[in-house]
N, C-alpha and C. Protein backbone atom coordinates (compact mmCIF):
# COMPACT_ATOMS: atom_id res chain seq x y z
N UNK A 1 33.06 27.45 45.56
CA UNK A 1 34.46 27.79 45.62
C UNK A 1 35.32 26.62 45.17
N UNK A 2 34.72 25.38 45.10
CA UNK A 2 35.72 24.17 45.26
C UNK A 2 35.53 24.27 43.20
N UNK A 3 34.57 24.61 43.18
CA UNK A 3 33.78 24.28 41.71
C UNK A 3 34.80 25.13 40.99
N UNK A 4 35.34 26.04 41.28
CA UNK A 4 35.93 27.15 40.72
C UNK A 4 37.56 27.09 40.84
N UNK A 5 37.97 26.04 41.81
CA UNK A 5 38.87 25.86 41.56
C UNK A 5 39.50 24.81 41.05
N UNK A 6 38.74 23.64 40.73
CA UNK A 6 38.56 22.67 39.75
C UNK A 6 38.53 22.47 38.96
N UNK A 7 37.79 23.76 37.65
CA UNK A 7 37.60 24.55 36.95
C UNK A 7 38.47 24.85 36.57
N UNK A 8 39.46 25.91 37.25
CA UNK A 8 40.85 26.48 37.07
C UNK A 8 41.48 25.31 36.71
N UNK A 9 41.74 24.73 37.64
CA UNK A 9 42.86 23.60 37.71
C UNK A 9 42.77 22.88 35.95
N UNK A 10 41.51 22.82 35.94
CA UNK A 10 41.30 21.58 34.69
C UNK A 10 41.71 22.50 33.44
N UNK A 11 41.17 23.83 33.64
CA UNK A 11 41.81 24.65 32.41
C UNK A 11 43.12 25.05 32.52
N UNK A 12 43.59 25.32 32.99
CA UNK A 12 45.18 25.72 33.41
C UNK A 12 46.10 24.53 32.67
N UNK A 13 45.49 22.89 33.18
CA UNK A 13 46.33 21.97 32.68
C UNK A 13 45.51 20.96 31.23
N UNK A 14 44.70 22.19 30.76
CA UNK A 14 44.60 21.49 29.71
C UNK A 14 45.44 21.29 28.38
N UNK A 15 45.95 20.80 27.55
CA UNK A 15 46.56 21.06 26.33
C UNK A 15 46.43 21.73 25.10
N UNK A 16 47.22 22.79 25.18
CA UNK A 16 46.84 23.74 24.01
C UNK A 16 47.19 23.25 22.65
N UNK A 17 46.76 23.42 21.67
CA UNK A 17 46.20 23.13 20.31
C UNK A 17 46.15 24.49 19.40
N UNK A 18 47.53 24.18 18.91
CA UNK A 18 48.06 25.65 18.44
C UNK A 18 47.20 25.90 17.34
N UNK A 19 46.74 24.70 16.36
CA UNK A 19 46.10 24.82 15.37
C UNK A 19 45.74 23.35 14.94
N UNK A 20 44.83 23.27 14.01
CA UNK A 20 44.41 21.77 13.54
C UNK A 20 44.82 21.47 13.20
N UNK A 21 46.36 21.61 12.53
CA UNK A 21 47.17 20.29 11.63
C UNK A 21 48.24 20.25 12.84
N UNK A 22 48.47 20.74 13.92
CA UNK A 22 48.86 20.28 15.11
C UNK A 22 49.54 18.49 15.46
N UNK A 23 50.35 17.88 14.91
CA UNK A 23 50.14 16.80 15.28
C UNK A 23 51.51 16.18 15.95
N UNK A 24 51.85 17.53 16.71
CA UNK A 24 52.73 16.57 17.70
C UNK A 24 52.64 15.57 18.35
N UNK A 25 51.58 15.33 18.73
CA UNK A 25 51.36 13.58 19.56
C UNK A 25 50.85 12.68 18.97
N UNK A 26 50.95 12.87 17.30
CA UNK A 26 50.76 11.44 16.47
C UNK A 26 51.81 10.56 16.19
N UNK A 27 51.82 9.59 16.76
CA UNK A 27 52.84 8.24 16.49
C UNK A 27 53.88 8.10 15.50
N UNK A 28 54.93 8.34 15.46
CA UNK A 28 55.53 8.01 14.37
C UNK A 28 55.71 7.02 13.89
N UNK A 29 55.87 5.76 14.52
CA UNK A 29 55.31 4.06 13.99
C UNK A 29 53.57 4.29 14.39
N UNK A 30 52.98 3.67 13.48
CA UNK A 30 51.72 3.26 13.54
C UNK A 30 51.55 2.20 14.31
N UNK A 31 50.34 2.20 14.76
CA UNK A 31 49.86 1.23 15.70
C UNK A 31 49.48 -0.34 15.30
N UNK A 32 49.16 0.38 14.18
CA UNK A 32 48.25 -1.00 13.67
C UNK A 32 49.38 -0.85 11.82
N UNK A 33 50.05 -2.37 11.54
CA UNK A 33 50.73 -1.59 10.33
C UNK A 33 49.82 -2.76 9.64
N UNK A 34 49.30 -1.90 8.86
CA UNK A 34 48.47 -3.02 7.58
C UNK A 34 49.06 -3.26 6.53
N UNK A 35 50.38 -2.78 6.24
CA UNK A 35 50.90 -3.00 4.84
C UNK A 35 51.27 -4.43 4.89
N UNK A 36 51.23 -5.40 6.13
CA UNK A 36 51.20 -6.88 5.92
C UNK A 36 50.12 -7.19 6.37
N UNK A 37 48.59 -7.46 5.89
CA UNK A 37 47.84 -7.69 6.34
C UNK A 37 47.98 -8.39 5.35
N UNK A 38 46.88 -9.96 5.39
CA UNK A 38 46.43 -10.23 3.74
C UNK A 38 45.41 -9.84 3.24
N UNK A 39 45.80 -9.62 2.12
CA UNK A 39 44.60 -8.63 1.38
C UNK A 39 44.16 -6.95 1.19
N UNK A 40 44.77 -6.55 2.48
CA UNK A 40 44.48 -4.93 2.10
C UNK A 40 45.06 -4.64 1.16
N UNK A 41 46.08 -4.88 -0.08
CA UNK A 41 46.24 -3.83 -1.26
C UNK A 41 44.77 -4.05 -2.05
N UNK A 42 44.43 -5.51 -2.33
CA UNK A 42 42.99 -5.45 -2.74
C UNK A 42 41.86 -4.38 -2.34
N UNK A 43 42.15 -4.59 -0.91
CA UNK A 43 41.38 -3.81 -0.14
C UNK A 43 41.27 -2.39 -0.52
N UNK A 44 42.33 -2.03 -0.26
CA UNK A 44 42.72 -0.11 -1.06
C UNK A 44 42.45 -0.13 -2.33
N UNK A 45 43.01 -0.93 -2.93
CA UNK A 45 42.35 -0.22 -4.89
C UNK A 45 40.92 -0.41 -4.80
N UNK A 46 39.98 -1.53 -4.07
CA UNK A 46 38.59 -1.49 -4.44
C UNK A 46 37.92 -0.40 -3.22
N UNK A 47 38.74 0.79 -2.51
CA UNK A 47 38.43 1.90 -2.12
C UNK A 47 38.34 2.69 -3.34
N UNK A 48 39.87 2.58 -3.65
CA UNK A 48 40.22 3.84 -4.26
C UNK A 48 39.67 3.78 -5.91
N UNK A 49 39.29 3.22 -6.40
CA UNK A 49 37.61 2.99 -7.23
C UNK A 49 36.19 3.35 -6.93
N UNK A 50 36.32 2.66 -6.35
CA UNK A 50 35.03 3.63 -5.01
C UNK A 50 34.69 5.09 -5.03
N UNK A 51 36.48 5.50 -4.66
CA UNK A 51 36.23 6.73 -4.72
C UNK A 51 35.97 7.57 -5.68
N UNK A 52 36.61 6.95 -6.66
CA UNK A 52 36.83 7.92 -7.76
C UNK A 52 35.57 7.83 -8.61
N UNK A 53 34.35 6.76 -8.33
CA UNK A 53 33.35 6.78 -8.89
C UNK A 53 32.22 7.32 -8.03
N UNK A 54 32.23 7.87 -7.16
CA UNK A 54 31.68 8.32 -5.82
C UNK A 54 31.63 9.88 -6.34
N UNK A 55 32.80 10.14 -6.82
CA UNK A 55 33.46 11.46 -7.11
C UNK A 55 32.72 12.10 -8.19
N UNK A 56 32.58 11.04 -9.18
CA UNK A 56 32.08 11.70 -10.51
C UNK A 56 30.83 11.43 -10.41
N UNK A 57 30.14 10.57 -9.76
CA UNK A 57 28.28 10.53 -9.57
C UNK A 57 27.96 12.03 -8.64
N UNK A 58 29.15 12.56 -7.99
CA UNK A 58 28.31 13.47 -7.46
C UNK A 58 28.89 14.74 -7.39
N UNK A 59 29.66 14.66 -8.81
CA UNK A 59 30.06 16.31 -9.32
C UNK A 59 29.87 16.03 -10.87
N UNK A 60 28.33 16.16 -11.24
CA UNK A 60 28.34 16.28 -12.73
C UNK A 60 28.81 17.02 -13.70
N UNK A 61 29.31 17.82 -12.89
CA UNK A 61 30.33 18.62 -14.39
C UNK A 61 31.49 18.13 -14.87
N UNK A 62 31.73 17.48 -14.01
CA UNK A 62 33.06 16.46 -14.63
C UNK A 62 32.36 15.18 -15.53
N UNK A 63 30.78 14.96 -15.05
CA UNK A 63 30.43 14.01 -16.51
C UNK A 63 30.38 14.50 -17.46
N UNK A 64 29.98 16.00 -17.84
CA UNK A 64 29.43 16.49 -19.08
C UNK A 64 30.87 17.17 -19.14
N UNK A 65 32.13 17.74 -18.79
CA UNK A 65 33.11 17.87 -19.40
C UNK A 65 33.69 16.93 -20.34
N UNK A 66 33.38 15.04 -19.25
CA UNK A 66 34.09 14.25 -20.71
C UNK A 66 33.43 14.01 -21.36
N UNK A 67 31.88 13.98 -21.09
CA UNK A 67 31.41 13.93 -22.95
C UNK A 67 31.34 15.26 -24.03
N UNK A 68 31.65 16.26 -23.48
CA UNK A 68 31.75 17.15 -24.50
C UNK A 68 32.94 16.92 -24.64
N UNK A 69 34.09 16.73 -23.99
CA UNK A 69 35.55 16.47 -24.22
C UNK A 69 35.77 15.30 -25.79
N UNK A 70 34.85 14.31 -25.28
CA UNK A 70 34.46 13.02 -27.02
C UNK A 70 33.62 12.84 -27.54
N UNK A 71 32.55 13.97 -27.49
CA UNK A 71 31.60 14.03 -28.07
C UNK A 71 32.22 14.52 -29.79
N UNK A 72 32.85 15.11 -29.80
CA UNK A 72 33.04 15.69 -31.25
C UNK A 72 33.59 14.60 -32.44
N UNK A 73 34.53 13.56 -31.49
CA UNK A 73 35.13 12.58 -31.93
C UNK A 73 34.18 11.40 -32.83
N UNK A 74 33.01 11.63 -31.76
CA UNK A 74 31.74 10.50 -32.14
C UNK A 74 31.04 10.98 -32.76
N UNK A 75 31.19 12.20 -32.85
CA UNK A 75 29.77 12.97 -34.12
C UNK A 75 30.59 13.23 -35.52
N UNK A 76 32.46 13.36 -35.34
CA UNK A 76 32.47 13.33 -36.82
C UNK A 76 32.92 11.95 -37.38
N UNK A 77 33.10 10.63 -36.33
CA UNK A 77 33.05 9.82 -37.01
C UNK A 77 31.31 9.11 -37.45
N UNK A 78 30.08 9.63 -36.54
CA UNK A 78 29.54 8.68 -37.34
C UNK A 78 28.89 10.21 -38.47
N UNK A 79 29.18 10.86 -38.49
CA UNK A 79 28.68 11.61 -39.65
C UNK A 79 29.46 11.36 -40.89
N UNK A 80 30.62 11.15 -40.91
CA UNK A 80 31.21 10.62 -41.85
C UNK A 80 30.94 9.06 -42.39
N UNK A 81 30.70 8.60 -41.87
CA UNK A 81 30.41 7.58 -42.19
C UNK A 81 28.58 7.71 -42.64
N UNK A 82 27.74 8.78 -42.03
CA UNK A 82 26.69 9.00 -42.75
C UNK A 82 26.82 9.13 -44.47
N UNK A 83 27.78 9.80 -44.04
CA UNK A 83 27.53 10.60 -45.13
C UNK A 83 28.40 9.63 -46.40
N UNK A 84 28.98 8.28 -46.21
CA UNK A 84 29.58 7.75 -47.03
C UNK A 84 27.98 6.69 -47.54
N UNK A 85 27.65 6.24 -46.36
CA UNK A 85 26.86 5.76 -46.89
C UNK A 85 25.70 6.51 -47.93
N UNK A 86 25.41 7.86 -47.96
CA UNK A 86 24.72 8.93 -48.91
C UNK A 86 25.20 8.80 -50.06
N UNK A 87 26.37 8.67 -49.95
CA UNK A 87 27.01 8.87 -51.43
C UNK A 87 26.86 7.08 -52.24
N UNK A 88 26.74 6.39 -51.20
CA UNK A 88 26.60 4.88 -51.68
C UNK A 88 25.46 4.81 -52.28
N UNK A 89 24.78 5.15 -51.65
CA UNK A 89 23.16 4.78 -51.96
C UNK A 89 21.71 4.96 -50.78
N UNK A 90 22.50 4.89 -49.49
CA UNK A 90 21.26 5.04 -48.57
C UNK A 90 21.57 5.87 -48.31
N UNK A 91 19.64 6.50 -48.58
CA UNK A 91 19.54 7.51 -47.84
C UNK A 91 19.36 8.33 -47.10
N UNK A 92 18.79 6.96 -46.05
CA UNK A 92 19.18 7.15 -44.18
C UNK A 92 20.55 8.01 -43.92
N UNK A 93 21.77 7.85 -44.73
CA UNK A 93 22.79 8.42 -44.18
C UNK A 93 22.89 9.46 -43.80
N UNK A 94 21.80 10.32 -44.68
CA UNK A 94 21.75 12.06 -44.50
C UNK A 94 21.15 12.27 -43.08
N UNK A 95 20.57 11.06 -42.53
CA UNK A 95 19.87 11.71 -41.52
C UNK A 95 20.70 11.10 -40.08
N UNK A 96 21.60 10.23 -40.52
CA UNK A 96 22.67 10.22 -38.99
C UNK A 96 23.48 11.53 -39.14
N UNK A 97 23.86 11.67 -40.49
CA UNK A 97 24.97 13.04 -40.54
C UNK A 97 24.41 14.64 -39.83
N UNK A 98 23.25 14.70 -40.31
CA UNK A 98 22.36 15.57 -39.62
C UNK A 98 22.27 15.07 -38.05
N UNK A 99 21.74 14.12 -37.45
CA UNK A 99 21.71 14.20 -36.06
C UNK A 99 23.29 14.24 -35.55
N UNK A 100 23.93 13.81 -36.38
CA UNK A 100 25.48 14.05 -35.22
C UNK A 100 25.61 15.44 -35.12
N UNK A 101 25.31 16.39 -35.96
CA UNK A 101 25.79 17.58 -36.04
C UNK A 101 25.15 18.20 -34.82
N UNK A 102 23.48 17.70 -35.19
CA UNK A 102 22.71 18.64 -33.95
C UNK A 102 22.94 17.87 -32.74
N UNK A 103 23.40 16.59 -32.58
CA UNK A 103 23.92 16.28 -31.11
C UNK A 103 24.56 16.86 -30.85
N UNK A 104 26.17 16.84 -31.47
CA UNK A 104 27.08 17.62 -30.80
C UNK A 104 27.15 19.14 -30.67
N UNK A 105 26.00 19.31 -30.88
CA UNK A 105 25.54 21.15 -30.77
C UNK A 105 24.81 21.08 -29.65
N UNK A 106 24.51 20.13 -28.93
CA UNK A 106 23.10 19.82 -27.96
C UNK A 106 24.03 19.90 -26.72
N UNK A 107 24.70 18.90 -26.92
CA UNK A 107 26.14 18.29 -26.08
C UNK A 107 27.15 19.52 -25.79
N UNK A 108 27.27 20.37 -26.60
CA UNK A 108 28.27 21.39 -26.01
C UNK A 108 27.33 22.49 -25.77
N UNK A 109 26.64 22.77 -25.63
CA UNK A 109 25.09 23.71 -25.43
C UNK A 109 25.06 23.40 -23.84
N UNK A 110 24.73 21.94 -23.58
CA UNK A 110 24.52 21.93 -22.18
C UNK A 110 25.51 21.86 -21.68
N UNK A 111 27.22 21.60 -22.18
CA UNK A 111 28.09 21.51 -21.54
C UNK A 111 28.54 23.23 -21.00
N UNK A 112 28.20 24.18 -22.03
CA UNK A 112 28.28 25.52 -21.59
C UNK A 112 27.37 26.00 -20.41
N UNK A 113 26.06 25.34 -20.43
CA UNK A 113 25.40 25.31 -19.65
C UNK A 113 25.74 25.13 -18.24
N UNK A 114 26.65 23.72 -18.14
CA UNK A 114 27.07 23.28 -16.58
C UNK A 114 28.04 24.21 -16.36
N UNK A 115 29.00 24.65 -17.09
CA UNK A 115 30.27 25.30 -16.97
C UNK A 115 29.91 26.18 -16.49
N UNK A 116 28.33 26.88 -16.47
CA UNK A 116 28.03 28.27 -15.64
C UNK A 116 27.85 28.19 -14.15
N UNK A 117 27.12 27.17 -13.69
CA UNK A 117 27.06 26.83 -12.73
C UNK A 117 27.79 27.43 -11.67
């Protein structure tokens, strides 16, 4: 009986929590103000690097968006330039001009690929 009304008591005066972004009883001055600490702006940009490389190691479709995004850039400059050298005289050139083409066919192949995902 005592258990039960202890029980009551503790639920009756517990604090309701209308929802999770709820934050009437967060501080409006902070407790701790770090914007004069020495060193935390260092501190925050070598987070916020962190993060943003944290980010892209572990959502690869954002790697293979930017290389298909400059992949095309790099296959028609060095194919062009294959292909100047062809007309010079070597005739290696034919065969970078040829692999840029089938790279960047490889490169947006698997980039269609992730995009299904």
């Amino acid at each position: 009986m005592l258990l039960n009304k202890l029980l009551a008591i503790s639920i009756e005066k517990a604090p309701l929590v209308k929802n999770m972004y709820d934050a009437t009883n967060t501080p409006v001055k902070p407790i701790f103000d770090t914007t004069k600490w020495v060193g935390m702006d260092k501190a925050e940009n070598f987070f916020n690097a962190t993060d943003k490389i944290i980010n892209w190691i572990s959502h690869p479709v954002l790697i293979m968006n930017g290389l298909a995004g400059v992949s095309f850039y790099v296959a028609a400059a060095i194919g062009i330039t294959g292909l100047i050298f062809y007309i010079v005289g070597f005739k290696k050139g034919m065969k970078f001009t040829v692999g840029s083409v089938l790279g960047y066919s490889l490169i947006q192949i698997l980039n269609y690929g992730v995009s299904l995902l």
